[in-house]
C-alpha atoms as a PDB file:
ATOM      1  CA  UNK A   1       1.268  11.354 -15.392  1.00  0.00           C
ATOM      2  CA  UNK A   2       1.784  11.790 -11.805  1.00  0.00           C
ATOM      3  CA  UNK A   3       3.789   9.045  -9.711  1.00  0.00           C
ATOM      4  CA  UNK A   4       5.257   8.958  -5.789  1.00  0.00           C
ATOM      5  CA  UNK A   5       8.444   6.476  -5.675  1.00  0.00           C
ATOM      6  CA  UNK A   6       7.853   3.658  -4.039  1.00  0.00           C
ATOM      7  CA  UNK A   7      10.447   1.065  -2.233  1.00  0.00           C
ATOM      8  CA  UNK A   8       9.725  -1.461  -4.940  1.00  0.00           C
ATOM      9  CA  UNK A   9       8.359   0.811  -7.762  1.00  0.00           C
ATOM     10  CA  UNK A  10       6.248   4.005  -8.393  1.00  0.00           C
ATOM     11  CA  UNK A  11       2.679   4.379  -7.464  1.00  0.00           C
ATOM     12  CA  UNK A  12       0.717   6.125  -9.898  1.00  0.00           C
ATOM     13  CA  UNK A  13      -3.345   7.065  -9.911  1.00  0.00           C
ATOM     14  CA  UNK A  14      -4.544   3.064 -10.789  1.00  0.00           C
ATOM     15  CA  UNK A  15      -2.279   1.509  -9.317  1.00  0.00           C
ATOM     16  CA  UNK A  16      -2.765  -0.579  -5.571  1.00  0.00           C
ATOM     17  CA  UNK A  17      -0.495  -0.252  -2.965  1.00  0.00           C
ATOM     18  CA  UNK A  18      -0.029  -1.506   0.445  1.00  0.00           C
ATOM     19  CA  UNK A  19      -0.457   1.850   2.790  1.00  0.00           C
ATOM     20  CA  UNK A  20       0.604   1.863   6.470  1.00  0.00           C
ATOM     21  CA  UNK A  21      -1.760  -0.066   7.898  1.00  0.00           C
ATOM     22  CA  UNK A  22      -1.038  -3.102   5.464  1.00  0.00           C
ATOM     23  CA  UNK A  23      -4.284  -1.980   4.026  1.00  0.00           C
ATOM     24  CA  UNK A  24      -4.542  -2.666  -0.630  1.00  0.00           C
ATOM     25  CA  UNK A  25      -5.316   0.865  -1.444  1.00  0.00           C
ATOM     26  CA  UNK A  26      -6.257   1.681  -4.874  1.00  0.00           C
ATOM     27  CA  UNK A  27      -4.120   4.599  -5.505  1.00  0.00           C
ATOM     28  CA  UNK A  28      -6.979   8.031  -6.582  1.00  0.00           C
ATOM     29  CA  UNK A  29      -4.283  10.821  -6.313  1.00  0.00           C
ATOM     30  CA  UNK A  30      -0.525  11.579  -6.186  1.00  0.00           C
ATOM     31  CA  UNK A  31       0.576  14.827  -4.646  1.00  0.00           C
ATOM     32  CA  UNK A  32       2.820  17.306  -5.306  1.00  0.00           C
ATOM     33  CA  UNK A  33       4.419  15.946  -2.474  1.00  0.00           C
ATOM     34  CA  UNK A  34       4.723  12.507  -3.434  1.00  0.00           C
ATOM     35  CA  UNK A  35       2.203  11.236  -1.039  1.00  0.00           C
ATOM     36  CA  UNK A  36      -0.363   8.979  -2.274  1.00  0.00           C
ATOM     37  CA  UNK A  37      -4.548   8.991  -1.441  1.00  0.00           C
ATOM     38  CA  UNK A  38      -6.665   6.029  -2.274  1.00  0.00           C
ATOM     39  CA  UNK A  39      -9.658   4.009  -1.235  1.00  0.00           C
ATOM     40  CA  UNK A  40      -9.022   1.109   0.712  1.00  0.00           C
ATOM     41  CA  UNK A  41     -10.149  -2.416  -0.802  1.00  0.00           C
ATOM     42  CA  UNK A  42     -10.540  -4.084   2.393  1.00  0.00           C
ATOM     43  CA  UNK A  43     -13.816  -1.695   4.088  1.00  0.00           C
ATOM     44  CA  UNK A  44     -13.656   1.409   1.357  1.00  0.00           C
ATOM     45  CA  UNK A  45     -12.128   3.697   3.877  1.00  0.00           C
ATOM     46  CA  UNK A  46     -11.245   7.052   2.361  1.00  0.00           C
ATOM     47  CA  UNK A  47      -9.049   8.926   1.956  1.00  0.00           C
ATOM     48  CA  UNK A  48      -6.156   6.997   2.973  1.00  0.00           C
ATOM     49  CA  UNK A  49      -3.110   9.052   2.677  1.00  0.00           C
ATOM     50  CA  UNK A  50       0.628   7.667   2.902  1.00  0.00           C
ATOM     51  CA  UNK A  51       4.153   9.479   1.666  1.00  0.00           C
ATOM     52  CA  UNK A  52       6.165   6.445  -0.159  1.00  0.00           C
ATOM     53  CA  UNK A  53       9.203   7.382   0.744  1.00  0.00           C
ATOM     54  CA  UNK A  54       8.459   8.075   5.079  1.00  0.00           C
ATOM     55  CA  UNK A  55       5.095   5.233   5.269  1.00  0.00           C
ATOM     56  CA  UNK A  56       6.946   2.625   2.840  1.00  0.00           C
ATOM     57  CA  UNK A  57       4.563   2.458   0.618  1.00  0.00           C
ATOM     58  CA  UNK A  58       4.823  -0.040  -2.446  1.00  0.00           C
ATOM     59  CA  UNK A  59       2.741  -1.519  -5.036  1.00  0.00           C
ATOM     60  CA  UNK A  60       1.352  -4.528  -4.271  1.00  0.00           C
ATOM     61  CA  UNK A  61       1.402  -7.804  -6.734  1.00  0.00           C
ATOM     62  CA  UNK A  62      -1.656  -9.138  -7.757  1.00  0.00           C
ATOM     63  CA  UNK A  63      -1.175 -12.589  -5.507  1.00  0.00           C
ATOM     64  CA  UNK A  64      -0.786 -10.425  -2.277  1.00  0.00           C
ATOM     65  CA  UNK A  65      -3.773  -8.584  -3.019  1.00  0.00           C
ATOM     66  CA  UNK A  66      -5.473 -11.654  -3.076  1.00  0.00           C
ATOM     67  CA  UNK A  67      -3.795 -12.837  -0.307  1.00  0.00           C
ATOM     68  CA  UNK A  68      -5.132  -9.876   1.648  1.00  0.00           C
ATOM     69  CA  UNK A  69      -8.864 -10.012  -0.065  1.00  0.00           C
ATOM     70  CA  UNK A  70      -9.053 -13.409   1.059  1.00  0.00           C
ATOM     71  CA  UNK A  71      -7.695 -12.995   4.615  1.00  0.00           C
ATOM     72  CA  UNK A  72      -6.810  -9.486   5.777  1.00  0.00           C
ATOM     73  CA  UNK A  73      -5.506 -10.673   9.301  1.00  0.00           C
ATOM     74  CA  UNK A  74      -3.388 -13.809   8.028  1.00  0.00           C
ATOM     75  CA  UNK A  75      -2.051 -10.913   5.525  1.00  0.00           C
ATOM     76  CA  UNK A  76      -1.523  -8.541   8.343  1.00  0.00           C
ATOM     77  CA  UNK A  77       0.191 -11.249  10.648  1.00  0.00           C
ATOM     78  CA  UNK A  78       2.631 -12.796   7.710  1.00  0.00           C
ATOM     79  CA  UNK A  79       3.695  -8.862   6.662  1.00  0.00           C
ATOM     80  CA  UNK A  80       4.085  -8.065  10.410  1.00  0.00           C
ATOM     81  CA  UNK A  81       6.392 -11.005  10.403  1.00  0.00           C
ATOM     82  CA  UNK A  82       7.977 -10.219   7.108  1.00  0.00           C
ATOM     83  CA  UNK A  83       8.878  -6.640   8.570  1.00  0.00           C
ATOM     84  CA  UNK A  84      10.120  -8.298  12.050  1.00  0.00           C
ATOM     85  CA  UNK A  85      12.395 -10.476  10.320  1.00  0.00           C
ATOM     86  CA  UNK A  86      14.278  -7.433   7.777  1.00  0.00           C
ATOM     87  CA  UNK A  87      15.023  -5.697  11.299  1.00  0.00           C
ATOM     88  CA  UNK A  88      16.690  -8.643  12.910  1.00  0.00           C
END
């Protein structure tokens, strides 16, 4: 089965990630690259395309999924924070 590396895990075709734009993407392809293409479960945009190891890519739990179902720019603001913080 095909997987990209991930900073917390691998990403294979099933699983959902969080792609650049903070965006759960179900994961539809790995490349021979090791980027990823999925469908975005916030507005179905597709394909969105991230590399793991350059974007940061990572699968996402099943509570921050939610999290980001429920409110995608309270998700957006708290991981914009979360990244802010890890630089400082």
């Amino acid at each position: 089965m095909a997987h990209a590396p991930g900073e917390s895990g691998e990403i294979f075709v099933g699983t959902i990630y969080e792609d650049c734009a903070y965006h759960p993407v179900l994961c539809t392809a790995v490349h021979d690259d090791g980027s990823v293409s999925g469908i975005s479960l916030i507005d179905s945009s597709e394909p969105r395309n991230c590399a793991p190891v350059g974007c940061g890519a990572f699968p996402l739990s099943v509570d921050d999924i939610v999290l980001a179902l429920r409110d995608f720019e309270a998700y957006v603001a708290r991981r914009t924070e979360d990244l802010r913080a890890e630089v400082e």
